[in-house]
C-alpha atoms as a PDB file:
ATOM      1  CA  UNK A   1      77.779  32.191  64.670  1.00  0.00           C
ATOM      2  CA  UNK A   2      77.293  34.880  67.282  1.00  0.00           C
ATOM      3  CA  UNK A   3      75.604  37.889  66.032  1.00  0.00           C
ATOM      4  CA  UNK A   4      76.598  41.500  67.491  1.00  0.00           C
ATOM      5  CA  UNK A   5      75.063  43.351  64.556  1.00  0.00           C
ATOM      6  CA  UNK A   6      71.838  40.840  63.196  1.00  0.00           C
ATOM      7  CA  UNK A   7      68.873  39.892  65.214  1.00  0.00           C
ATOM      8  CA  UNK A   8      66.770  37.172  64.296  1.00  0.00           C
ATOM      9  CA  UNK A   9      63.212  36.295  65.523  1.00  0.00           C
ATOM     10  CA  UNK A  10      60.871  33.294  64.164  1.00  0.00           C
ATOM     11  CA  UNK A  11      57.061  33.908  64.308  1.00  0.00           C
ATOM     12  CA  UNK A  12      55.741  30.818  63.170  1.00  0.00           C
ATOM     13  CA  UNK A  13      56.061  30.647  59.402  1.00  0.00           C
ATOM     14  CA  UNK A  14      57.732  33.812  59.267  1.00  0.00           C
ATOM     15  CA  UNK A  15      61.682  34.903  60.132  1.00  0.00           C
ATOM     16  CA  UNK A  16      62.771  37.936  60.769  1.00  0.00           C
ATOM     17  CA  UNK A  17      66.163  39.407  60.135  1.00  0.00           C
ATOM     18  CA  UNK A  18      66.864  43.314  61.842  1.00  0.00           C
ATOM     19  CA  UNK A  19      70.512  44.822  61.094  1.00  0.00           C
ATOM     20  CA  UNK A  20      70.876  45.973  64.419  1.00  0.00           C
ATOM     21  CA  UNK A  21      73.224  49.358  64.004  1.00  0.00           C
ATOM     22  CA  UNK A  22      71.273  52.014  64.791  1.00  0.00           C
ATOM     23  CA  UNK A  23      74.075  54.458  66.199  1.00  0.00           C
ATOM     24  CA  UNK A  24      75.382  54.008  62.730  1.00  0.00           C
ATOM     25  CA  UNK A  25      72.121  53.849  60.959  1.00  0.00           C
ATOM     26  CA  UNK A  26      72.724  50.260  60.113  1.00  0.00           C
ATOM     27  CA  UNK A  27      75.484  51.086  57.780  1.00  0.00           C
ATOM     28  CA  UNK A  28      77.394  47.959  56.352  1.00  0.00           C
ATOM     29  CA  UNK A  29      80.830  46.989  56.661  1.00  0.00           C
ATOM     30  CA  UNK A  30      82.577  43.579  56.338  1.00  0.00           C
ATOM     31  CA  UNK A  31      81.514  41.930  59.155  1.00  0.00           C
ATOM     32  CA  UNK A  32      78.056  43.268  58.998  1.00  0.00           C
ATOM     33  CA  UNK A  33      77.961  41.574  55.612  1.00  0.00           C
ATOM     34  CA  UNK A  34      78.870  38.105  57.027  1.00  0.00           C
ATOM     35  CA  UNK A  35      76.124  38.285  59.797  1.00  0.00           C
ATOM     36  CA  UNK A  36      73.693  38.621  57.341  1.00  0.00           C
ATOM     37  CA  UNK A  37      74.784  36.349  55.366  1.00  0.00           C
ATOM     38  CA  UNK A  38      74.951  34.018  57.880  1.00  0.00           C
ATOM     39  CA  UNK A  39      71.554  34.815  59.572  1.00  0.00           C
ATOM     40  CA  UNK A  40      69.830  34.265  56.224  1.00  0.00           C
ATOM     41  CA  UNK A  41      71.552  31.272  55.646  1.00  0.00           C
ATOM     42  CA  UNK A  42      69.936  30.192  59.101  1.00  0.00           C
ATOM     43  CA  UNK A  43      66.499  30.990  58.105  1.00  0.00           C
ATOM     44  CA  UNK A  44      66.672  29.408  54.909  1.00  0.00           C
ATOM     45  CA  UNK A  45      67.868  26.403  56.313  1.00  0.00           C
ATOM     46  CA  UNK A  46      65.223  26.209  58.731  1.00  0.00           C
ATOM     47  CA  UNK A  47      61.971  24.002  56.917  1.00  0.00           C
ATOM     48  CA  UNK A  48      59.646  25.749  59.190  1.00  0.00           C
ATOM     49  CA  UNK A  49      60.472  29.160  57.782  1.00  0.00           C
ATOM     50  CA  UNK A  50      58.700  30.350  54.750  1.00  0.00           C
ATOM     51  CA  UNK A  51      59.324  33.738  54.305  1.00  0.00           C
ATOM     52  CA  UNK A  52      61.524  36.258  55.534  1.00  0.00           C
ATOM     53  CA  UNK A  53      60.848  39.710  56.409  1.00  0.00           C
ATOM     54  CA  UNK A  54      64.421  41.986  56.581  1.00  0.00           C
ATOM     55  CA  UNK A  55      64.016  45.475  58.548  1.00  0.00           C
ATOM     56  CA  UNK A  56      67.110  47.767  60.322  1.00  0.00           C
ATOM     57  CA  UNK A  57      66.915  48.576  63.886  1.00  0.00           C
ATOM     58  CA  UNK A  58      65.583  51.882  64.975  1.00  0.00           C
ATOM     59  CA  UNK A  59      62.981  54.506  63.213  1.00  0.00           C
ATOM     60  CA  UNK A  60      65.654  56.223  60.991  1.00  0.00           C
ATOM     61  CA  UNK A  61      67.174  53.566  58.596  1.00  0.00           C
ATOM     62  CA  UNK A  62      67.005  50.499  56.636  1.00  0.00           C
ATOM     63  CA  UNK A  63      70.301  50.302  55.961  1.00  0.00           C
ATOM     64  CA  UNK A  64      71.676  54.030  55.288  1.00  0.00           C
ATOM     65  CA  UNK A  65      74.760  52.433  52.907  1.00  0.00           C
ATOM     66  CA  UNK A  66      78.289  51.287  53.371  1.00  0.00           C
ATOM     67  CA  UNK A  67      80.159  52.106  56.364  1.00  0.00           C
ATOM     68  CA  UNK A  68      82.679  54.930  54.638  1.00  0.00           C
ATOM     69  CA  UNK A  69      85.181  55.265  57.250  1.00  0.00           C
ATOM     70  CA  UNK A  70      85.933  51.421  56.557  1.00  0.00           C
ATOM     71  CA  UNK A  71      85.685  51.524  52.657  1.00  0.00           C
ATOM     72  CA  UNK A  72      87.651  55.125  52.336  1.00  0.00           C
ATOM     73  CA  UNK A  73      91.536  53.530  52.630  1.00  0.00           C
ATOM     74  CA  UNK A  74      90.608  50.020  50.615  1.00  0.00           C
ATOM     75  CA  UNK A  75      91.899  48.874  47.293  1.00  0.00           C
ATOM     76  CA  UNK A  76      90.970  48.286  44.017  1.00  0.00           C
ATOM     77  CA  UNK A  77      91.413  44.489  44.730  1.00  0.00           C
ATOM     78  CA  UNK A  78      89.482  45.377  48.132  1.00  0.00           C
ATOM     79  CA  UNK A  79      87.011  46.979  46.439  1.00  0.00           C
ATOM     80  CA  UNK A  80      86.482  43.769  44.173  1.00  0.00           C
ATOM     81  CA  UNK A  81      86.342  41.614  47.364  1.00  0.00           C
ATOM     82  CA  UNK A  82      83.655  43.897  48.972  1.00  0.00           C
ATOM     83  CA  UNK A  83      81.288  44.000  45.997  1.00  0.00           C
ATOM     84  CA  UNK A  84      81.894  40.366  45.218  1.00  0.00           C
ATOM     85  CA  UNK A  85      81.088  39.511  48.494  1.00  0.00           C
ATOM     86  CA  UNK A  86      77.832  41.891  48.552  1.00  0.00           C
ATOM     87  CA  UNK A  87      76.709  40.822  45.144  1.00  0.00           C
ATOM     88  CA  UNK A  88      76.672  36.958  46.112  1.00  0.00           C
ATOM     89  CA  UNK A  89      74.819  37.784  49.401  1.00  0.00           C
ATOM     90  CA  UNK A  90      71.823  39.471  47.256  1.00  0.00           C
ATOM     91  CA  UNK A  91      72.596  36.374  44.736  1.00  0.00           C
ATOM     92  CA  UNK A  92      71.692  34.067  47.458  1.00  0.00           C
ATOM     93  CA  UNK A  93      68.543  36.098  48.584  1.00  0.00           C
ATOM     94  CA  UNK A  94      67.122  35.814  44.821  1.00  0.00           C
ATOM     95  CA  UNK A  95      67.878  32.072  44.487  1.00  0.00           C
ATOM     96  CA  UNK A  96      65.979  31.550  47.622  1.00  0.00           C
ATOM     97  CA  UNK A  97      63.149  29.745  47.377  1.00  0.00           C
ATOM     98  CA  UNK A  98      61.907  31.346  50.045  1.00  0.00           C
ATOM     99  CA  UNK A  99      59.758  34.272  49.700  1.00  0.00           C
ATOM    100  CA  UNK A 100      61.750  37.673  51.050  1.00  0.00           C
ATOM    101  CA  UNK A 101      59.861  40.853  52.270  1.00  0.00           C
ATOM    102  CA  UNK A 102      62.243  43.759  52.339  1.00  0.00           C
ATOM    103  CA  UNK A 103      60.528  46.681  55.456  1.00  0.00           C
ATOM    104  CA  UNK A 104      61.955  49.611  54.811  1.00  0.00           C
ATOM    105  CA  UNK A 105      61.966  51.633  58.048  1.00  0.00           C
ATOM    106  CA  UNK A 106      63.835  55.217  56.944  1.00  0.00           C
ATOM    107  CA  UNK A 107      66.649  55.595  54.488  1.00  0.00           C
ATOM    108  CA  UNK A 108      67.991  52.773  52.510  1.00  0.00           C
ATOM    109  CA  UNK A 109      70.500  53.750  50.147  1.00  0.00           C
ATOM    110  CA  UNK A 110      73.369  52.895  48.529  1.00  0.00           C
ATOM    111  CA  UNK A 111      73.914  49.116  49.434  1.00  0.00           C
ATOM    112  CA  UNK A 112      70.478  49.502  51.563  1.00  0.00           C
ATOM    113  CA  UNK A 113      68.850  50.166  48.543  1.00  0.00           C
ATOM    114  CA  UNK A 114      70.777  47.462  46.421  1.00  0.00           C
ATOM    115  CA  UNK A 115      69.645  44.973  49.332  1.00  0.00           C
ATOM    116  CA  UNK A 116      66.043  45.509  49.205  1.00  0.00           C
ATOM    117  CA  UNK A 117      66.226  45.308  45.539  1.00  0.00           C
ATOM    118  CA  UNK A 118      67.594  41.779  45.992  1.00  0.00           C
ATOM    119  CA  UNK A 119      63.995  40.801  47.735  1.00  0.00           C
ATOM    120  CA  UNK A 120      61.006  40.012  46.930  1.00  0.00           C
ATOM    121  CA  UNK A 121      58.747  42.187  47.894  1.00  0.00           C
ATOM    122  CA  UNK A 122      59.587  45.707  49.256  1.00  0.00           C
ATOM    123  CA  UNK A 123      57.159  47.640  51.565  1.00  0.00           C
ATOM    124  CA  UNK A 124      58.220  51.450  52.577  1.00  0.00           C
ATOM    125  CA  UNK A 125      57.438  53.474  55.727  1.00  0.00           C
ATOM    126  CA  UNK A 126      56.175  57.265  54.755  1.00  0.00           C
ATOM    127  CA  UNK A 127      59.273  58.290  56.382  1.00  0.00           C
ATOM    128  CA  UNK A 128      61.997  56.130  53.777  1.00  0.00           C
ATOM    129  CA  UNK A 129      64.162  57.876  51.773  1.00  0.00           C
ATOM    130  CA  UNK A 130      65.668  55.224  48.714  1.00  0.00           C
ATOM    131  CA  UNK A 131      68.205  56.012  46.526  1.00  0.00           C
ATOM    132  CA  UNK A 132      71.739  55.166  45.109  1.00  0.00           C
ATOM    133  CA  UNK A 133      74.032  57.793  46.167  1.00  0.00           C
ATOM    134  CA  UNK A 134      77.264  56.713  45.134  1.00  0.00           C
ATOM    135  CA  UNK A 135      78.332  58.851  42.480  1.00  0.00           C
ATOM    136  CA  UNK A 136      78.274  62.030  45.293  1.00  0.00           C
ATOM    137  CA  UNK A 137      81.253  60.655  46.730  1.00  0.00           C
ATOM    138  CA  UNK A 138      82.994  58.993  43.434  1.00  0.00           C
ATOM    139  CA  UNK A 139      82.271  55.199  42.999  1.00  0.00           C
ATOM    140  CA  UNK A 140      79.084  54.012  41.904  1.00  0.00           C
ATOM    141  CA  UNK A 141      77.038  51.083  42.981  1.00  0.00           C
ATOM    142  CA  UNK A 142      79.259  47.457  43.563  1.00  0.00           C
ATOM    143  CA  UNK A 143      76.178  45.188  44.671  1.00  0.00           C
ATOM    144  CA  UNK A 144      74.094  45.261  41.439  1.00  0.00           C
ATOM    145  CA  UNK A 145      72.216  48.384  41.948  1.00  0.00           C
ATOM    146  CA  UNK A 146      73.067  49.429  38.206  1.00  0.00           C
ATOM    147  CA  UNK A 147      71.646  46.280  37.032  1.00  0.00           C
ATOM    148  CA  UNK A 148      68.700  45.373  39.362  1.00  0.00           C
ATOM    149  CA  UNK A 149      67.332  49.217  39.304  1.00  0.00           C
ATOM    150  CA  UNK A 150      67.111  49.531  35.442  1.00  0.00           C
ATOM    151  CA  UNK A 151      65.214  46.088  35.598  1.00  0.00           C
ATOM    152  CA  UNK A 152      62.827  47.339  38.183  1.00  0.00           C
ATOM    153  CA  UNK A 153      61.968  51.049  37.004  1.00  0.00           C
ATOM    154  CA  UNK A 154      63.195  51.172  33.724  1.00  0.00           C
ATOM    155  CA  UNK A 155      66.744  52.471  31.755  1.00  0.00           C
ATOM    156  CA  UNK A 156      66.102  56.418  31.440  1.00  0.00           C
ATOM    157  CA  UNK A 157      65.157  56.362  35.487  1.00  0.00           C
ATOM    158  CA  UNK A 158      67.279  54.646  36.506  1.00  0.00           C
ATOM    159  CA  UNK A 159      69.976  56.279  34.935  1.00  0.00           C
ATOM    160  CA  UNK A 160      68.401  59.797  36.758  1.00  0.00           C
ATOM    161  CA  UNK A 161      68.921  58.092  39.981  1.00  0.00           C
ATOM    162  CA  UNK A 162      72.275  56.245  39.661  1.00  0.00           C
ATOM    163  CA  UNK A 163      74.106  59.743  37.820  1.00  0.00           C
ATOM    164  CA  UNK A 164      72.504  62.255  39.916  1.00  0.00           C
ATOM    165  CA  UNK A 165      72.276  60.481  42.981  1.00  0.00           C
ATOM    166  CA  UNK A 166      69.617  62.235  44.910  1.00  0.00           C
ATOM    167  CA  UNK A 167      67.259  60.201  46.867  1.00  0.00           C
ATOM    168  CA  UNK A 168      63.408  59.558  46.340  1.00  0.00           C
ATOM    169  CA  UNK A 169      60.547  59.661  48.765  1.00  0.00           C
ATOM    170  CA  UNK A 170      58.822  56.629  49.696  1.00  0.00           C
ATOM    171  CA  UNK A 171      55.806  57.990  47.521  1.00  0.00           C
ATOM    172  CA  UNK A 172      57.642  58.528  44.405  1.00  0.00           C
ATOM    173  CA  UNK A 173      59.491  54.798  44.835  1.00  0.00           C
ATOM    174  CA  UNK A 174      56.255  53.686  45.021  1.00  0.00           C
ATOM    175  CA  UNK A 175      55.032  55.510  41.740  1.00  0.00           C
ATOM    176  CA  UNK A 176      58.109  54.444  39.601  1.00  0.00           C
ATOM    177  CA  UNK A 177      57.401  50.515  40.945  1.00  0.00           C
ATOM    178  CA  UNK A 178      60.612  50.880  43.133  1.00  0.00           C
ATOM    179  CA  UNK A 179      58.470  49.192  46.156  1.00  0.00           C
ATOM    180  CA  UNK A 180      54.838  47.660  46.555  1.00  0.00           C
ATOM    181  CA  UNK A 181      53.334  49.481  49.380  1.00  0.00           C
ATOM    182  CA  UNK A 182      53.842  52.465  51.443  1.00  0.00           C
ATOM    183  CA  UNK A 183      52.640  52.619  55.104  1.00  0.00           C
ATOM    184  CA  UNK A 184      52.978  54.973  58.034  1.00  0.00           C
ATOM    185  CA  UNK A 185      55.566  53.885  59.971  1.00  0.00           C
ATOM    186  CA  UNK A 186      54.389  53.174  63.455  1.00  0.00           C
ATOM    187  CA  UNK A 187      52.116  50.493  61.304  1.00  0.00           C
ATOM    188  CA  UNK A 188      55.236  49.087  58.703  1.00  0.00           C
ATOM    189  CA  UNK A 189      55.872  45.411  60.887  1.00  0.00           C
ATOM    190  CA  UNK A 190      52.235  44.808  60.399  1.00  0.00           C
ATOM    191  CA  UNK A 191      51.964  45.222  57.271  1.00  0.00           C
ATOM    192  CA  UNK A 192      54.924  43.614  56.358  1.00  0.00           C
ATOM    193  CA  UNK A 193      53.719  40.385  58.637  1.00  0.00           C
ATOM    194  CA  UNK A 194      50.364  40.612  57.382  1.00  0.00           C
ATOM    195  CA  UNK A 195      51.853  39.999  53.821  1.00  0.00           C
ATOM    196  CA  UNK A 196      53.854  37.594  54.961  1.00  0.00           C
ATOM    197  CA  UNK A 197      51.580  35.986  56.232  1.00  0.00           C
ATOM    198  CA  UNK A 198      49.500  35.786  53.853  1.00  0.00           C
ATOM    199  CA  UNK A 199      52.120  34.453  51.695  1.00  0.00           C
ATOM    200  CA  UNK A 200      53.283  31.839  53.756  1.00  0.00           C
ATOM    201  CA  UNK A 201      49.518  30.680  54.092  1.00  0.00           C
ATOM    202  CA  UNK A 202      50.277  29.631  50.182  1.00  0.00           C
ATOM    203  CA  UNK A 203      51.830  26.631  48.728  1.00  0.00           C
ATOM    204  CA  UNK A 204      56.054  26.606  48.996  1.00  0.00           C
ATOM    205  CA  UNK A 205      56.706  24.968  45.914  1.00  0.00           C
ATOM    206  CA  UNK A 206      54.320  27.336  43.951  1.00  0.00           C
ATOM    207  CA  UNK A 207      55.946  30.451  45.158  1.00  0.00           C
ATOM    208  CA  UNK A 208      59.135  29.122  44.594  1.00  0.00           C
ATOM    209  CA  UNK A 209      58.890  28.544  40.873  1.00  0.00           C
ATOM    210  CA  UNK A 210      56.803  31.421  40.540  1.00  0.00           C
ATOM    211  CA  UNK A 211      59.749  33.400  42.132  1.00  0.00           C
ATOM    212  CA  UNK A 212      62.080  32.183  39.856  1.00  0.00           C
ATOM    213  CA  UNK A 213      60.112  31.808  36.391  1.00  0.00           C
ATOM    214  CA  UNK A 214      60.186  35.750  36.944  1.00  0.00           C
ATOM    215  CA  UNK A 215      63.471  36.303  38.034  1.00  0.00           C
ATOM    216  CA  UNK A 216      65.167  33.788  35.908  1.00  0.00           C
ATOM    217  CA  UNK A 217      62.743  34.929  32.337  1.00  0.00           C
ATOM    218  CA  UNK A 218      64.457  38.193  32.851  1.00  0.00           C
ATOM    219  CA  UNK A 219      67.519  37.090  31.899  1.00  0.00           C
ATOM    220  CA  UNK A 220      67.002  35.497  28.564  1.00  0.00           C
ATOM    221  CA  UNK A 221      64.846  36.317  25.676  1.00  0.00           C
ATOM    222  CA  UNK A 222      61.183  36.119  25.709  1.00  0.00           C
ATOM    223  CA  UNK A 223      60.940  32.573  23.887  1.00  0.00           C
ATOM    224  CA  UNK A 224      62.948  31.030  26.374  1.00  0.00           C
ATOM    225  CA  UNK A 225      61.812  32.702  29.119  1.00  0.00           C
ATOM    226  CA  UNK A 226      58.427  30.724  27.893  1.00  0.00           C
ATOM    227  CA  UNK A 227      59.962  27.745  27.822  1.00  0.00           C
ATOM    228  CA  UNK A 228      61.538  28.229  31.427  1.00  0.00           C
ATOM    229  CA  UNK A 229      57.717  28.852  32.786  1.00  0.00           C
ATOM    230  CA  UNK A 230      56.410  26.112  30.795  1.00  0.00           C
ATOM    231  CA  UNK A 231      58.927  23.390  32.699  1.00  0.00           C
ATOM    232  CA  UNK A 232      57.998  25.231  36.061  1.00  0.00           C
ATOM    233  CA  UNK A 233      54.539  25.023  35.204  1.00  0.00           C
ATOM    234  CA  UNK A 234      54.622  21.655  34.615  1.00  0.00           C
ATOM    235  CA  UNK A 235      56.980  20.794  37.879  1.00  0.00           C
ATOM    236  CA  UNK A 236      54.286  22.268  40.075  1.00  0.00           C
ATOM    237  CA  UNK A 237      51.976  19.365  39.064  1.00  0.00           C
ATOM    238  CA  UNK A 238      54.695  17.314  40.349  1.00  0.00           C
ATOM    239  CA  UNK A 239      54.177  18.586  43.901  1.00  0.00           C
ATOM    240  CA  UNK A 240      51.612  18.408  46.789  1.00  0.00           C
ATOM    241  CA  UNK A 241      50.825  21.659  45.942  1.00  0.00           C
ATOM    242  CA  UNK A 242      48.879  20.990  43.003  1.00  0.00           C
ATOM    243  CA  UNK A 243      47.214  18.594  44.475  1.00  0.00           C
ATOM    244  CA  UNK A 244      45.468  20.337  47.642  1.00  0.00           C
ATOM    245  CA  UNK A 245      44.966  23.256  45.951  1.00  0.00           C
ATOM    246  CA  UNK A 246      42.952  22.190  42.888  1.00  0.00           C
ATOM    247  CA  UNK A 247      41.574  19.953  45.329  1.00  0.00           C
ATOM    248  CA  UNK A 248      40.405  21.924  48.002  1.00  0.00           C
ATOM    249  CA  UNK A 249      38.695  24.384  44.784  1.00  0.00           C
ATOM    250  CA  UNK A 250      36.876  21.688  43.700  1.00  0.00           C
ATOM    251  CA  UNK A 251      35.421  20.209  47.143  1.00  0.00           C
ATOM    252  CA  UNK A 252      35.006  24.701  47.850  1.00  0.00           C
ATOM    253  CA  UNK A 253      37.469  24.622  51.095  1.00  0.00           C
ATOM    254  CA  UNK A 254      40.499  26.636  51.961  1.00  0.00           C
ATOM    255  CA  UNK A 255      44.133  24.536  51.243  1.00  0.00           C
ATOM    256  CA  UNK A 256      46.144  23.214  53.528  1.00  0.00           C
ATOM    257  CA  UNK A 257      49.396  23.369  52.230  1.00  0.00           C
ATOM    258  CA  UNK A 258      52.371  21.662  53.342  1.00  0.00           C
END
């Protein structure tokens, strides 16, 4: 697929994906949504990829929300097809095995916000402003920001943010557990590659069922959520993994994972 809105850039172990619309501070409209579907889909195909790091173009946003002028004439059956198709995107992102590292360069609301909820890991520039704005101009959030934000910080915040609708600082996201680090911004790529690399140094199969023990013991009640760790537990002495890294303790050397 050729891109006009998505860049993508391998640095060894890591991808990267940049929305590239800064005139309209990377705001997302239909076929924004595709390219990034398909560039993920890219990355996570690739076996040499391990994590991936997504940014916006520019100093000023993330992703600043949906592109309004497109969304302001849909319909209601439009309107199911957009979130639908935004909900299965961030879907895809948490299924991942691959590790995801949200860098979130300005504001990221609305669906900006709602897609760096869908990753991993999200570190902030000083400058971000996060938030799920919806409810200012009528709707409220399509793309699992009701659902994923009460998860992350809690019901009675998250409630403050979605009904109200005013943004937060990237300091206050940071004290409510909305992200994991701040950072100035002139410094946010190399912090987000030194954490991704750092995780990609790590073992695949590990992270994956580490990633998804978490994410998927959310869902159901704590004694099955046990019993979904215990059979990931248990799969990860089924891999290489295991191996070189208990291993590699033993004879006091640093893994080499595969």
């Amino acid at each position: 697929m050729d891109f006009q809105h998505v860049l993508i850039e391998k640095k060894g172990p890591v991808g990267i994906l940049t929305i590239n619309r800064p005139d309209k501070l990377n705001a997302l409209n239909t076929h924004v949504v595709q390219e990034i579907t398909a560039a993920f889909k890219d990355l996570e195909s690739d076996p040499d990829v391990r994590v991936i790091i997504i940014t916006g173009a520019g100093n000023k946003a993330f992703i600043a929300g949906a592109d309004i002028s497109e969304m302001k004439e849909i319909t209601p059956l439009q309107a199911l097809e957009f979130a639908s198709r935004g909900q299965k995107m961030l879907e895809n992102m948490e299924k991942s095995d691959k590790i995801v590292i949200a860098a979130i360069n300005g504001y990221a609301l609305g669906g900006g916000c709602e897609l760096s909820m869908g990753c991993d890991l999200r570190i902030a520039s000083e400058n971000a402003k996060i938030g799920q704005p919806e409810i200012k101009i009528g709707v409220i959030p399509g793309w699992g920001g009701t659902q994923r934000l009460t998860r992350l910080v809690g019901k009675t915040k998250a409630k403050e943010l979605i009904l109200i609708g005013d943004p937060i600082t990237a300091k206050e996201a940071l004290r409510i557990g909305l992200v994991n680090k701040v950072v100035p911004q002139e410094t946010l790529m190399e912090e987000a590659m030194k954490t991704a690399e750092t995780v990609a140094k790590l073992g695949s199969f590990s992270l994956g069922a580490a990633k998804h023990a978490v994410d998927r013991g959310l869902e159901v009640d704590f004694e099955k959520a046990e019993e979904l760790e215990r059979q990931f537990f248990a799969l990860c002495f089924a891999s290489p993994d295991q191996k070189e890294g208990m291993t590699a303790f033993l004879e006091k050397r640093t893994p080499k994972f595969s």
